[in-house]
N, C-alpha and C. Protein backbone atom coordinates (compact mmCIF):
# COMPACT_ATOMS: atom_id res chain seq x y z
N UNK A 1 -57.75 16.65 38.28
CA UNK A 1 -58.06 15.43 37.56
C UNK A 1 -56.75 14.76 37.16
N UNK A 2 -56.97 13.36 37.35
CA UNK A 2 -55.11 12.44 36.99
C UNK A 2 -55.20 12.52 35.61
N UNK A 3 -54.03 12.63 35.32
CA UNK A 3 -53.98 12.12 32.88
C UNK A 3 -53.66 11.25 33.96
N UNK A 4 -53.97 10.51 32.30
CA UNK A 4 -54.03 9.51 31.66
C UNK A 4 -53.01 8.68 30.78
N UNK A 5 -52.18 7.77 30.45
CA UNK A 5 -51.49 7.55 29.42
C UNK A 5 -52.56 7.02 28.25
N UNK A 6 -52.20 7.25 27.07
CA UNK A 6 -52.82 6.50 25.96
C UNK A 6 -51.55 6.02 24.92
N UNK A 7 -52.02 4.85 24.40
CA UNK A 7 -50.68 4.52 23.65
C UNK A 7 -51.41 5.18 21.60
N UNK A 8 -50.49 5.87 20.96
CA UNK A 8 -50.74 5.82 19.86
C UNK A 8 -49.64 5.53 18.64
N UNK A 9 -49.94 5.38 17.53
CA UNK A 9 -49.26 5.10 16.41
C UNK A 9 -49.39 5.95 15.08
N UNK A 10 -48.40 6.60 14.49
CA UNK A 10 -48.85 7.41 13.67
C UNK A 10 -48.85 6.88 12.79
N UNK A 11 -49.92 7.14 11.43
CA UNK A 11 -50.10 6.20 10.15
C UNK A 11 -50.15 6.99 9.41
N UNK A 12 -49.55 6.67 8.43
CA UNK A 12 -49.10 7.40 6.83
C UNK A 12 -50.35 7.28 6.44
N UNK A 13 -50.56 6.30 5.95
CA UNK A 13 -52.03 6.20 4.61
C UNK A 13 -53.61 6.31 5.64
N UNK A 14 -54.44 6.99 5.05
CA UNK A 14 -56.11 7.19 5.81
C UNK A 14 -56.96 6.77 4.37
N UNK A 15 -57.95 6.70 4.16
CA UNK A 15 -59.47 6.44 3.80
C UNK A 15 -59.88 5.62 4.31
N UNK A 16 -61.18 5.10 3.96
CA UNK A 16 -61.91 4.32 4.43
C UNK A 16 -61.65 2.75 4.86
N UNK A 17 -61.00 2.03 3.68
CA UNK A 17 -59.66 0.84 3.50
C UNK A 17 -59.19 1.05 4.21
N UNK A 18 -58.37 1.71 4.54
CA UNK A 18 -57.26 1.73 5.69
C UNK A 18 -58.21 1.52 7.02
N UNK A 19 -59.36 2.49 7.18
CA UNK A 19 -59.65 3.00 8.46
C UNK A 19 -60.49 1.89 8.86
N UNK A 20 -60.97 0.62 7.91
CA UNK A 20 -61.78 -0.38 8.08
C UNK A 20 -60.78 -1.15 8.49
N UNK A 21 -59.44 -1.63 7.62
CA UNK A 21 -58.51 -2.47 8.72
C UNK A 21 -57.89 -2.54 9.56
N UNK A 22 -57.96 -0.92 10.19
CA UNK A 22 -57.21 -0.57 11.09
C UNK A 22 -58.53 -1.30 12.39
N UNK A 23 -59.85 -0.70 12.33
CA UNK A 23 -61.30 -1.40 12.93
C UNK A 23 -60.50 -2.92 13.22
N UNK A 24 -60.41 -3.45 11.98
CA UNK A 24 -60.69 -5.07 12.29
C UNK A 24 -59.54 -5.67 13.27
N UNK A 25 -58.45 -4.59 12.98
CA UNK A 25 -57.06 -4.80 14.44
C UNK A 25 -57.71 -4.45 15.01
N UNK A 26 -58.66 -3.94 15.39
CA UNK A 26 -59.17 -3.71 17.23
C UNK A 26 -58.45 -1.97 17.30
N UNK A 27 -58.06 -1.32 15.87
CA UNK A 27 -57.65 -0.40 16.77
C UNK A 27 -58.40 0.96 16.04
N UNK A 28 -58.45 1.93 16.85
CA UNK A 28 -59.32 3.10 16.15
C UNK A 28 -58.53 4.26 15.52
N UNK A 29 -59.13 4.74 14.22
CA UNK A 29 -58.27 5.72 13.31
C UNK A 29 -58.45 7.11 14.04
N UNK A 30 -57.51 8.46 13.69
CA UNK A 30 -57.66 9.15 15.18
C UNK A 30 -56.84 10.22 14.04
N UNK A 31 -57.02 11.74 15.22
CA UNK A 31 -56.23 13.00 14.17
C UNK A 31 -55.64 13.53 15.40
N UNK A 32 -54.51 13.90 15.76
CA UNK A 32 -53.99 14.56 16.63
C UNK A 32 -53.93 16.49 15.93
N UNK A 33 -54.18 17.44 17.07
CA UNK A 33 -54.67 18.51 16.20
C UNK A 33 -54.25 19.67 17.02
N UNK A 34 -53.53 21.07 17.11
CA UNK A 34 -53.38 21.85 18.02
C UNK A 34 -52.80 23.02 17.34
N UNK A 35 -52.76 24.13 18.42
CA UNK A 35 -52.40 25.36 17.55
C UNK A 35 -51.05 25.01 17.86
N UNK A 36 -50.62 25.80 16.77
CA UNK A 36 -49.03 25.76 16.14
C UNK A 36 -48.68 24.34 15.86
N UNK A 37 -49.42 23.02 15.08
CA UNK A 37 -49.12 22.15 15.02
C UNK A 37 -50.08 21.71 13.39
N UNK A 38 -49.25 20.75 12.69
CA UNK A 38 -50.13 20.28 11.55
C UNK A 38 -50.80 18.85 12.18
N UNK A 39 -51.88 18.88 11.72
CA UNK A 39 -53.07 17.61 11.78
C UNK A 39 -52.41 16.26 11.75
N UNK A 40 -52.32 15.33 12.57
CA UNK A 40 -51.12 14.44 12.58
C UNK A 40 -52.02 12.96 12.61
N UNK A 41 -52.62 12.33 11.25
CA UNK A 41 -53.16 11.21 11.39
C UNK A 41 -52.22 9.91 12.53
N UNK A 42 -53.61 8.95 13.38
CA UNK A 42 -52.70 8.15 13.99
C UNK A 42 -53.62 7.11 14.35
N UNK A 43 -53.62 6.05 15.32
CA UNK A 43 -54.23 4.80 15.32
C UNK A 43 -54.25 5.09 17.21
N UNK A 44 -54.88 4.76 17.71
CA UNK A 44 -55.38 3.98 19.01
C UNK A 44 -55.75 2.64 18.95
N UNK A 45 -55.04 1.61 20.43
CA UNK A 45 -55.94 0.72 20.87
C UNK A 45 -57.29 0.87 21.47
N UNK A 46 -58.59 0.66 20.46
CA UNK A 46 -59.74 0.83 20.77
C UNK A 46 -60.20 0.14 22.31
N UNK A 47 -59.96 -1.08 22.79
CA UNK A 47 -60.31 -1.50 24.10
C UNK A 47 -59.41 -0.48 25.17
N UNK A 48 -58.70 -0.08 25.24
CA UNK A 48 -57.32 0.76 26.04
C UNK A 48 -58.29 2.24 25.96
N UNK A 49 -58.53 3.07 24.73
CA UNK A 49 -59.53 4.21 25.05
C UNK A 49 -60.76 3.89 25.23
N UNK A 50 -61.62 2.91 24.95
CA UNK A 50 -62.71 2.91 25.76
C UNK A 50 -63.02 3.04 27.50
N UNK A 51 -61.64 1.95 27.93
CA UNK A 51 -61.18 1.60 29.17
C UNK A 51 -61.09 3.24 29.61
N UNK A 52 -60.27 4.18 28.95
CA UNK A 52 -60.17 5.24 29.76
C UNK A 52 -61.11 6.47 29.57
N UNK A 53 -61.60 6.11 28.59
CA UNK A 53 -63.23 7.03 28.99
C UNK A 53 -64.02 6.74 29.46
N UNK A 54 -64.42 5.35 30.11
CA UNK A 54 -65.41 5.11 31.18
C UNK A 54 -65.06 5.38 32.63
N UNK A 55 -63.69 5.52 32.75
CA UNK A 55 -62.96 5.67 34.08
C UNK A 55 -63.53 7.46 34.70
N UNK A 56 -62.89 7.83 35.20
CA UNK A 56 -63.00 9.26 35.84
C UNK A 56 -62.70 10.36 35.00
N UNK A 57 -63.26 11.31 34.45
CA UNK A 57 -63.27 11.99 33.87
C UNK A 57 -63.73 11.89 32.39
N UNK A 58 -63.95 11.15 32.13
CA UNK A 58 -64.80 10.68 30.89
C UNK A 58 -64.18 11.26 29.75
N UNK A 59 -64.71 11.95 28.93
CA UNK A 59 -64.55 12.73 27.52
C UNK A 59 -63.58 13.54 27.80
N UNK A 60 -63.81 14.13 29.10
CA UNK A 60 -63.09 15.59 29.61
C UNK A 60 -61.91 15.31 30.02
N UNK A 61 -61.42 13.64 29.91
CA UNK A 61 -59.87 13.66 30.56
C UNK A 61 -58.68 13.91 30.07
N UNK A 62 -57.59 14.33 30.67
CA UNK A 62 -56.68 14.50 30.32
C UNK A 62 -55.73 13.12 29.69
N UNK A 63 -54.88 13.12 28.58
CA UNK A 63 -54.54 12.17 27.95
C UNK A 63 -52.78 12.70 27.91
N UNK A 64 -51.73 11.67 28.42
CA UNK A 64 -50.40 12.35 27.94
C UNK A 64 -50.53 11.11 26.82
N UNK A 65 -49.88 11.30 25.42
CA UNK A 65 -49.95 10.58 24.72
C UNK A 65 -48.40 9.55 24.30
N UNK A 66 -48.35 8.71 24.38
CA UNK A 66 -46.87 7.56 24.29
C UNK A 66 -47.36 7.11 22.95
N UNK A 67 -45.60 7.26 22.50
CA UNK A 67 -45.49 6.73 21.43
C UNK A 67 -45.61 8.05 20.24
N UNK A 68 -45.64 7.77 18.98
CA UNK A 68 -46.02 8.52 18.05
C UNK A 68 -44.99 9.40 18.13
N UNK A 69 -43.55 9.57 18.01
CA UNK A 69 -42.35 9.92 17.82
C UNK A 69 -42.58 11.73 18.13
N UNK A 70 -43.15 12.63 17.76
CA UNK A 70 -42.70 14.13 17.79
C UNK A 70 -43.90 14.13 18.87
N UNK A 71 -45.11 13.33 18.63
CA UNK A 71 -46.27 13.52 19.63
C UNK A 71 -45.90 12.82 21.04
N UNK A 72 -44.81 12.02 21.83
CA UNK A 72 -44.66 11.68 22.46
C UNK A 72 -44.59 12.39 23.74
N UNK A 73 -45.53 12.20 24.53
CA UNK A 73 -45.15 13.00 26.03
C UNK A 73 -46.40 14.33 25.50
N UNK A 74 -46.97 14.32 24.52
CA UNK A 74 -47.76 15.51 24.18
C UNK A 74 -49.23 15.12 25.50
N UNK A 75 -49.57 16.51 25.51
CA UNK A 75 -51.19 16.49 26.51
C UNK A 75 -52.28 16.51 25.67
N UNK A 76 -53.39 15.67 25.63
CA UNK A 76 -54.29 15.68 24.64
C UNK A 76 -55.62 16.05 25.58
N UNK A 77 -56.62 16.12 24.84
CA UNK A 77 -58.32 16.01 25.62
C UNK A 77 -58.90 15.11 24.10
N UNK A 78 -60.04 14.87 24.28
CA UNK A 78 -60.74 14.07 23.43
C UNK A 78 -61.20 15.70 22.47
N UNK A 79 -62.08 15.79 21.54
CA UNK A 79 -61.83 16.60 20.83
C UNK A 79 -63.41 16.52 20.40
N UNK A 80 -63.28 15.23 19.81
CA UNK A 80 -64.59 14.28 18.93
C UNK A 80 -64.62 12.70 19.31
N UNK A 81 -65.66 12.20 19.58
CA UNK A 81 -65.67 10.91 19.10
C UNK A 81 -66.93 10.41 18.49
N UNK A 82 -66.63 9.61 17.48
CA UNK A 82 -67.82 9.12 16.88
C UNK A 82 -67.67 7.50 16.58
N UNK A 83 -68.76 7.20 17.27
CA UNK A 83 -69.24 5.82 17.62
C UNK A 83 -70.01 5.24 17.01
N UNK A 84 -70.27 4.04 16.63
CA UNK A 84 -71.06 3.36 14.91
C UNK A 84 -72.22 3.17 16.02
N UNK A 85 -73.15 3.09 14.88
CA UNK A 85 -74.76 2.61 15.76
C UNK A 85 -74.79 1.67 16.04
N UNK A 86 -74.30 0.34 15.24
CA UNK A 86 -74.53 -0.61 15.35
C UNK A 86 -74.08 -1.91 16.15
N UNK A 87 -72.87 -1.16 16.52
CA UNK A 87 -72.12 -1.88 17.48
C UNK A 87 -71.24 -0.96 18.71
N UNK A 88 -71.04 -1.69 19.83
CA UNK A 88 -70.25 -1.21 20.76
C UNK A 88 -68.76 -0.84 20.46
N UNK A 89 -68.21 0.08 21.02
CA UNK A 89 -67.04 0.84 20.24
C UNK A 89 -66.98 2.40 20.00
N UNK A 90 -65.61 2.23 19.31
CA UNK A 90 -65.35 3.65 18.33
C UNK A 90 -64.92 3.27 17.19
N UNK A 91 -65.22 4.84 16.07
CA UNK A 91 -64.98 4.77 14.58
C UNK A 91 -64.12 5.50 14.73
N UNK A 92 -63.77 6.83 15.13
CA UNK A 92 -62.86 7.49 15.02
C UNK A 92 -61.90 8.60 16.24
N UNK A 93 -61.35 9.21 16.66
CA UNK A 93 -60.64 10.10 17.89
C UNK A 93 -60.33 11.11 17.53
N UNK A 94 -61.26 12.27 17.58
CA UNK A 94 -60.26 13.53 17.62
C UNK A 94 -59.43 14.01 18.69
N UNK A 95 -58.06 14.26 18.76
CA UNK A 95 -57.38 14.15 20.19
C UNK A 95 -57.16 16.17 20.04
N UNK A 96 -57.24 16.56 20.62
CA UNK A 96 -56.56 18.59 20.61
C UNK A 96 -55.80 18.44 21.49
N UNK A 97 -54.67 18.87 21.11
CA UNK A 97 -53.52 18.78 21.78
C UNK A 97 -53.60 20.36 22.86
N UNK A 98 -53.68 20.28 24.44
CA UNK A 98 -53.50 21.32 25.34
C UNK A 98 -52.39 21.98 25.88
N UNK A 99 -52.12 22.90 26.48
CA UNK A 99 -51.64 23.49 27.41
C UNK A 99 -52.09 23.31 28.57
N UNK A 100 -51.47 23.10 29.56
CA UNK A 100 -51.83 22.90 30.76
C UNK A 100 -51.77 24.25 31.52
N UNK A 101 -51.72 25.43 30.96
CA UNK A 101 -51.71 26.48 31.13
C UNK A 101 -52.42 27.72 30.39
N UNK A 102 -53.39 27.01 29.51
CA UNK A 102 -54.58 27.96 28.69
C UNK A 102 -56.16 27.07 29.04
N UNK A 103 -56.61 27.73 29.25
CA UNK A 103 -57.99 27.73 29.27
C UNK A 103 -58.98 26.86 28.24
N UNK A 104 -59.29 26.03 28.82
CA UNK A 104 -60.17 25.33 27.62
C UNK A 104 -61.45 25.52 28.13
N UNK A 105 -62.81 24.72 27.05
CA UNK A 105 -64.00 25.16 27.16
C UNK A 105 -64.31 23.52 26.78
N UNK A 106 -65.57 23.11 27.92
CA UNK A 106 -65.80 21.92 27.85
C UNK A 106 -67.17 22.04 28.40
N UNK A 107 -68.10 20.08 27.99
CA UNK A 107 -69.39 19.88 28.70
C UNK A 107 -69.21 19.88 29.64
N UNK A 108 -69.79 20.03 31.19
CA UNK A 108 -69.88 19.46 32.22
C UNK A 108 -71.05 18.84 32.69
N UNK A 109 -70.82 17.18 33.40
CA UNK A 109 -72.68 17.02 33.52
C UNK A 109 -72.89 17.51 35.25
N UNK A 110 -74.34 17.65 35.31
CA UNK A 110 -74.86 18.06 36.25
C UNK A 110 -75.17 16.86 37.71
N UNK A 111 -74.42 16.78 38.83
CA UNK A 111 -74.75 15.61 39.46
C UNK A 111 -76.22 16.40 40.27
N UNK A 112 -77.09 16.21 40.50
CA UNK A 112 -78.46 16.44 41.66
C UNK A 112 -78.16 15.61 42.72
N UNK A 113 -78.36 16.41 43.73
CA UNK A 113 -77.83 15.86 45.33
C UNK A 113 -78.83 15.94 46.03
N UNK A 114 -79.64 15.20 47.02
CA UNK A 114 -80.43 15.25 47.88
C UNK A 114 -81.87 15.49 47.37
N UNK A 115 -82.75 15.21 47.99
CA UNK A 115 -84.25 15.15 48.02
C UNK A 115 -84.71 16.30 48.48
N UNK A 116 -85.38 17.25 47.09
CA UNK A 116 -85.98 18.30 47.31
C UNK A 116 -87.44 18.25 48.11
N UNK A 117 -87.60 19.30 49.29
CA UNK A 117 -88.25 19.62 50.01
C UNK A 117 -89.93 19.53 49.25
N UNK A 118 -89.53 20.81 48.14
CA UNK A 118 -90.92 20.07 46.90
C UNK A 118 -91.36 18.81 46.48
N UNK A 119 -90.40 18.00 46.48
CA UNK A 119 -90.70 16.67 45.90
C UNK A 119 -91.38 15.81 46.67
N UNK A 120 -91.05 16.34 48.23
CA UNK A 120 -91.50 15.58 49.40
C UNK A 120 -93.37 15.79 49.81
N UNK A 121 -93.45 17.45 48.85
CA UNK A 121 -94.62 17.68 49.04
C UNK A 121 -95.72 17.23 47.76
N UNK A 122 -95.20 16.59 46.93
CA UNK A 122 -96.01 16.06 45.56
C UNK A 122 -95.60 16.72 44.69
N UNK A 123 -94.57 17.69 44.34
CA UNK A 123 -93.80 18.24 43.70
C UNK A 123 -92.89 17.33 42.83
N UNK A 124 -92.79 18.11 41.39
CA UNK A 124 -91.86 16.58 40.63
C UNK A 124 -90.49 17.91 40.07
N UNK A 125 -89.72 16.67 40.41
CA UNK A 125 -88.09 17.38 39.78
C UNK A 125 -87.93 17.68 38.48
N UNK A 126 -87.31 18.63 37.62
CA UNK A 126 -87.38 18.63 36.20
C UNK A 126 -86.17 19.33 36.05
N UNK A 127 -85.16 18.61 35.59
CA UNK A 127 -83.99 18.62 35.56
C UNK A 127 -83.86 19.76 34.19
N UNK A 128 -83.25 20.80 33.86
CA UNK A 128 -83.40 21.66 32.48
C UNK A 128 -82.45 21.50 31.16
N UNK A 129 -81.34 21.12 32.92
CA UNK A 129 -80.04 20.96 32.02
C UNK A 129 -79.08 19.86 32.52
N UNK A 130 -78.58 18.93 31.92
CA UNK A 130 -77.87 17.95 32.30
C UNK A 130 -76.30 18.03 31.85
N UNK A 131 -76.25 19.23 31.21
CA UNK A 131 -74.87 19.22 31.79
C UNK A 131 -74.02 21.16 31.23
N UNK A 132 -73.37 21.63 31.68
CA UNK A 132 -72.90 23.35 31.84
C UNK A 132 -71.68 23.38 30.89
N UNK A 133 -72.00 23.97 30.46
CA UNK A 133 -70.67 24.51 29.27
C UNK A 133 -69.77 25.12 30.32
N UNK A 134 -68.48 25.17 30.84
CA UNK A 134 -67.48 25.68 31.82
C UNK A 134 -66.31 25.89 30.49
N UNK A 135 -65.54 26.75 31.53
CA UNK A 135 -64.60 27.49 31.02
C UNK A 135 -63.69 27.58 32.58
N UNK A 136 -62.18 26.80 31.88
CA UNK A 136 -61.34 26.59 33.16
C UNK A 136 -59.68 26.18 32.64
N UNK A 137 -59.01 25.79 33.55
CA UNK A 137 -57.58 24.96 33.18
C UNK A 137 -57.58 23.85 33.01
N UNK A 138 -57.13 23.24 32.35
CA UNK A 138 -57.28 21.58 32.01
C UNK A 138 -57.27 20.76 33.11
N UNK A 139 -56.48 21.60 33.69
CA UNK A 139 -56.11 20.54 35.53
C UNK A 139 -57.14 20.27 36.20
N UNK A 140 -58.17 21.68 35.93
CA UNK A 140 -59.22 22.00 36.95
C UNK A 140 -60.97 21.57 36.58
N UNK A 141 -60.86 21.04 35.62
CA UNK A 141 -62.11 20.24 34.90
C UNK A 141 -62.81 19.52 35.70
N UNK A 142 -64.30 19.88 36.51
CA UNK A 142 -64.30 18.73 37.41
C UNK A 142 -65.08 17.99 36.77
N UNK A 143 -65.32 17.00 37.51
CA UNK A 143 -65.68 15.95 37.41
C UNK A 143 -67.71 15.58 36.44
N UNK A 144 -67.71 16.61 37.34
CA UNK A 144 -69.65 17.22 37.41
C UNK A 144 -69.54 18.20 38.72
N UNK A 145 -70.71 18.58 38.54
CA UNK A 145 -71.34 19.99 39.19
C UNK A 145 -72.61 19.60 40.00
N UNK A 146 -71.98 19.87 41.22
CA UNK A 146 -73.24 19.19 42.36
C UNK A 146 -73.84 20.39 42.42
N UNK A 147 -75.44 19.89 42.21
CA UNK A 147 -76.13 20.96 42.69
C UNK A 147 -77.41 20.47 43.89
N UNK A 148 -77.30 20.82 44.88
CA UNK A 148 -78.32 20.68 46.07
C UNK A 148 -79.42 21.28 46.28
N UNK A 149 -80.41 20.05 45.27
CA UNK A 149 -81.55 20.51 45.50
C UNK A 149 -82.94 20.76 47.44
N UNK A 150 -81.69 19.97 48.34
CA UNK A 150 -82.71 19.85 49.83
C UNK A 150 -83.57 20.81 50.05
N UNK A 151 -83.50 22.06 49.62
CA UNK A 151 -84.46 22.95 50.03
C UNK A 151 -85.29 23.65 48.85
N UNK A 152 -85.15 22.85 47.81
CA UNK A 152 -85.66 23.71 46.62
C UNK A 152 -87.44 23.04 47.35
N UNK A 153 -88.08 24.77 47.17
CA UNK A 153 -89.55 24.36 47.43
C UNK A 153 -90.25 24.51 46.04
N UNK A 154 -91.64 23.82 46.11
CA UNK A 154 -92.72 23.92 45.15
C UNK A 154 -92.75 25.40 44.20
N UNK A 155 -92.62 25.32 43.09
CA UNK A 155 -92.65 26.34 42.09
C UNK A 155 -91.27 27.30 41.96
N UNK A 156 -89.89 26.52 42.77
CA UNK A 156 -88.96 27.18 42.82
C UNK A 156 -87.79 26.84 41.63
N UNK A 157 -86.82 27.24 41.53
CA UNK A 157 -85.38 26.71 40.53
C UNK A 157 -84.14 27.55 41.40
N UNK A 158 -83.05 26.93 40.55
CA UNK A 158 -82.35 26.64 40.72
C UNK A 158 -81.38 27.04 39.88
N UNK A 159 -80.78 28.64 39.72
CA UNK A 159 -80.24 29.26 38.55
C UNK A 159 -78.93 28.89 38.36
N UNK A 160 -78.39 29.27 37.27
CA UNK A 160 -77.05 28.77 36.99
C UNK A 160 -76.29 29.89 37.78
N UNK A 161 -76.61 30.84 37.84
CA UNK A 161 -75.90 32.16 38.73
C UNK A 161 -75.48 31.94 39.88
N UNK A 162 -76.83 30.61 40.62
CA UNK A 162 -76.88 30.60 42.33
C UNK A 162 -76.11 29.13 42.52
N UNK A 163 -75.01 28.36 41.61
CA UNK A 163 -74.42 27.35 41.23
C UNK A 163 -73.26 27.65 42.40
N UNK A 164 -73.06 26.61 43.12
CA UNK A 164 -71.60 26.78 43.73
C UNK A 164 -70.40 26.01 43.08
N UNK A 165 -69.17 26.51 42.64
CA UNK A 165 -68.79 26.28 41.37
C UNK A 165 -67.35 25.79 42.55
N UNK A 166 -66.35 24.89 41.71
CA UNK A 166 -64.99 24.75 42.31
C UNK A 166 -63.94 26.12 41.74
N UNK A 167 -63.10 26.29 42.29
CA UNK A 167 -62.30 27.42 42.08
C UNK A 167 -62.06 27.61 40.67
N UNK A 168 -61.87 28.08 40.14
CA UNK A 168 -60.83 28.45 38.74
C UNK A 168 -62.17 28.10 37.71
N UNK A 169 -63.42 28.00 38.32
CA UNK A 169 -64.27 26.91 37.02
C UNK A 169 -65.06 28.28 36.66
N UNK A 170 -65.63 28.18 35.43
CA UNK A 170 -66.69 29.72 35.18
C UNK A 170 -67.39 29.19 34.26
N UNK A 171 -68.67 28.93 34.62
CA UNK A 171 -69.89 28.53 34.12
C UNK A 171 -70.08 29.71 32.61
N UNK A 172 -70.47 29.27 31.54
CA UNK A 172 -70.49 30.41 30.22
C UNK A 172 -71.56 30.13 29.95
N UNK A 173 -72.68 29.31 30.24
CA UNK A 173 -74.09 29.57 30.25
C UNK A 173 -74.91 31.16 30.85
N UNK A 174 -76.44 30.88 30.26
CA UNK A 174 -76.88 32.48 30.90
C UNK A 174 -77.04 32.15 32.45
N UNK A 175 -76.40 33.47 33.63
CA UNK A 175 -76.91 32.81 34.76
C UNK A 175 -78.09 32.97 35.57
N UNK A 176 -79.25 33.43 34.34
CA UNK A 176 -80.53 33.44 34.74
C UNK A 176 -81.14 31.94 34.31
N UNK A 177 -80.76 30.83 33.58
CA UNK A 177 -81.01 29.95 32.85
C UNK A 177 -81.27 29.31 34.11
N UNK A 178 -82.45 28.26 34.43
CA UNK A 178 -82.93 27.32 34.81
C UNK A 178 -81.88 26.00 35.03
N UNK A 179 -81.50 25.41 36.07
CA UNK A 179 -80.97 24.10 35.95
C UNK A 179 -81.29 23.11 36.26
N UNK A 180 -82.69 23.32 37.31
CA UNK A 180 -83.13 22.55 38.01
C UNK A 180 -84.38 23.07 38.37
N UNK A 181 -85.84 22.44 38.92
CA UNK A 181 -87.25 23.65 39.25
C UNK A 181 -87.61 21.97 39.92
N UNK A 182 -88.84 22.73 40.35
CA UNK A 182 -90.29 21.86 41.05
C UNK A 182 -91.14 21.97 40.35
N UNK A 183 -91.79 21.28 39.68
CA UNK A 183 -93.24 21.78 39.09
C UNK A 183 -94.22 20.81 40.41
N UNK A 184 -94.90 22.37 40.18
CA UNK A 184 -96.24 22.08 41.05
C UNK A 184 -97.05 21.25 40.86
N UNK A 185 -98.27 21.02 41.36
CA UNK A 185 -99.43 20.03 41.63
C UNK A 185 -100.29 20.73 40.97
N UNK A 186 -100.56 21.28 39.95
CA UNK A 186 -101.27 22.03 39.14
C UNK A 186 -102.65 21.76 38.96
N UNK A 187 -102.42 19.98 38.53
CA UNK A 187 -103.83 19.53 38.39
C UNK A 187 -104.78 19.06 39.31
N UNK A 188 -103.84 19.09 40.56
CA UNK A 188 -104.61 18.69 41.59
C UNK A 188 -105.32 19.90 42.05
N UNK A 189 -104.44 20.76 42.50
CA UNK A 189 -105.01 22.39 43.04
C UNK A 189 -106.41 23.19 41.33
N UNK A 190 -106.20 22.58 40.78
CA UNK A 190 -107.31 22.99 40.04
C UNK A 190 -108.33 22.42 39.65
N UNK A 191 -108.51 20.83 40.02
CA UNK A 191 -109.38 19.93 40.51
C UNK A 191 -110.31 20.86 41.96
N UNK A 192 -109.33 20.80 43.01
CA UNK A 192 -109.74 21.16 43.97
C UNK A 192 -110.81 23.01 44.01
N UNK A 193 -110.05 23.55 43.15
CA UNK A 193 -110.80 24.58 43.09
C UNK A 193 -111.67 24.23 42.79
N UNK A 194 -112.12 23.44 41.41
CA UNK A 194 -113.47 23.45 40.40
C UNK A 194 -114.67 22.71 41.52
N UNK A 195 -113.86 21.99 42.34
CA UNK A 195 -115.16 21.45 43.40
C UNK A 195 -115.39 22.24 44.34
């Protein structure tokens, strides 16, 4: 996965005052955070991180961070974000500062590939899980997790065990857990019996 640059600014003063005029600049209040490091309040351009979490890799991307004097050149991931109801945007950024050489633990969503064989027979898709808790290197985060349903038949699934995974990635879900099934024609085949 490519980082990212993000530009940030570190800010002395936080509450709510602050964190409302920092909003009305267009820019979002934020905590930079990591082991062997103290909690380092700071500011983002809110249009600039939106821009790069809709891009490739979403939540899960890698961030080198510019600017912010000791944090400069640091590797971040998103951490937290929390977004107001009422409007489009962000309220706040938790950034965790990585190693590009320790193991992190992240969502992954689930992409479904191809038209199950069941579905073709009146069979309906029922997705369980939309997205896998993984455990990997920051580098190696993919994107999503294709899973190919073409041959899943009527009353079958699709375990997290039987997942074909990219190298270095390790699924930490159970791998008896459901990710994907067919549910059958139930009501039809028991229509049909009763007549």
């Amino acid at each position: 996965m490519e980082q990212k640059t993000i530009g940030i600014e570190v800010r002395e003063k936080s509450g709510k005052g602050v964190a409302r005029k920092l909003r009305a600049q267009g820019r979002v209040p934020g905590v930079v955070y990591g082991k062997g490091m103290e909690p380092v309040a700071v500011s983002l351009d809110e249009k600039e991180m939106m821009t790069a979490i809709a891009g490739e890799g979403g939540v899960n991307a890698l961030f080198t961070l510019q600017g912010g004097g000791s944090l400069n050149g640091v590797t971040a991931m998103i951490a937290d974000l929390q977004k107001p109801s009422l409007r489009l945007g962000l309220n706040h950024v938790d950034l965790h500062k990585v190693s590009l050489t320790e193991k992190v633990r992240v969502h992954v969503p689930v992409a479904i590939v191809g038209t199950a064989a069941g579905v073709r027979e009146g069979g309906l898709l029922d997705v369980v899980m939309h997205t896998l808790d993984v455990e990997c290197l920051p580098t190696a985060i993919p994107e999503h997790i294709e899973v190919d349903v073409t041959a899943l038949a009527l009353g079958h699934a699709i375990h997290v065990g039987e997942l074909s995974l990219p190298a270095g990635v390790k699924v930490l879900d159970d791998p008896k857990a459901s990710v994907v099934s067919i549910l059958g024609r139930a009501k039809e085949e028991a229509a049909v019996s009763e007549g």
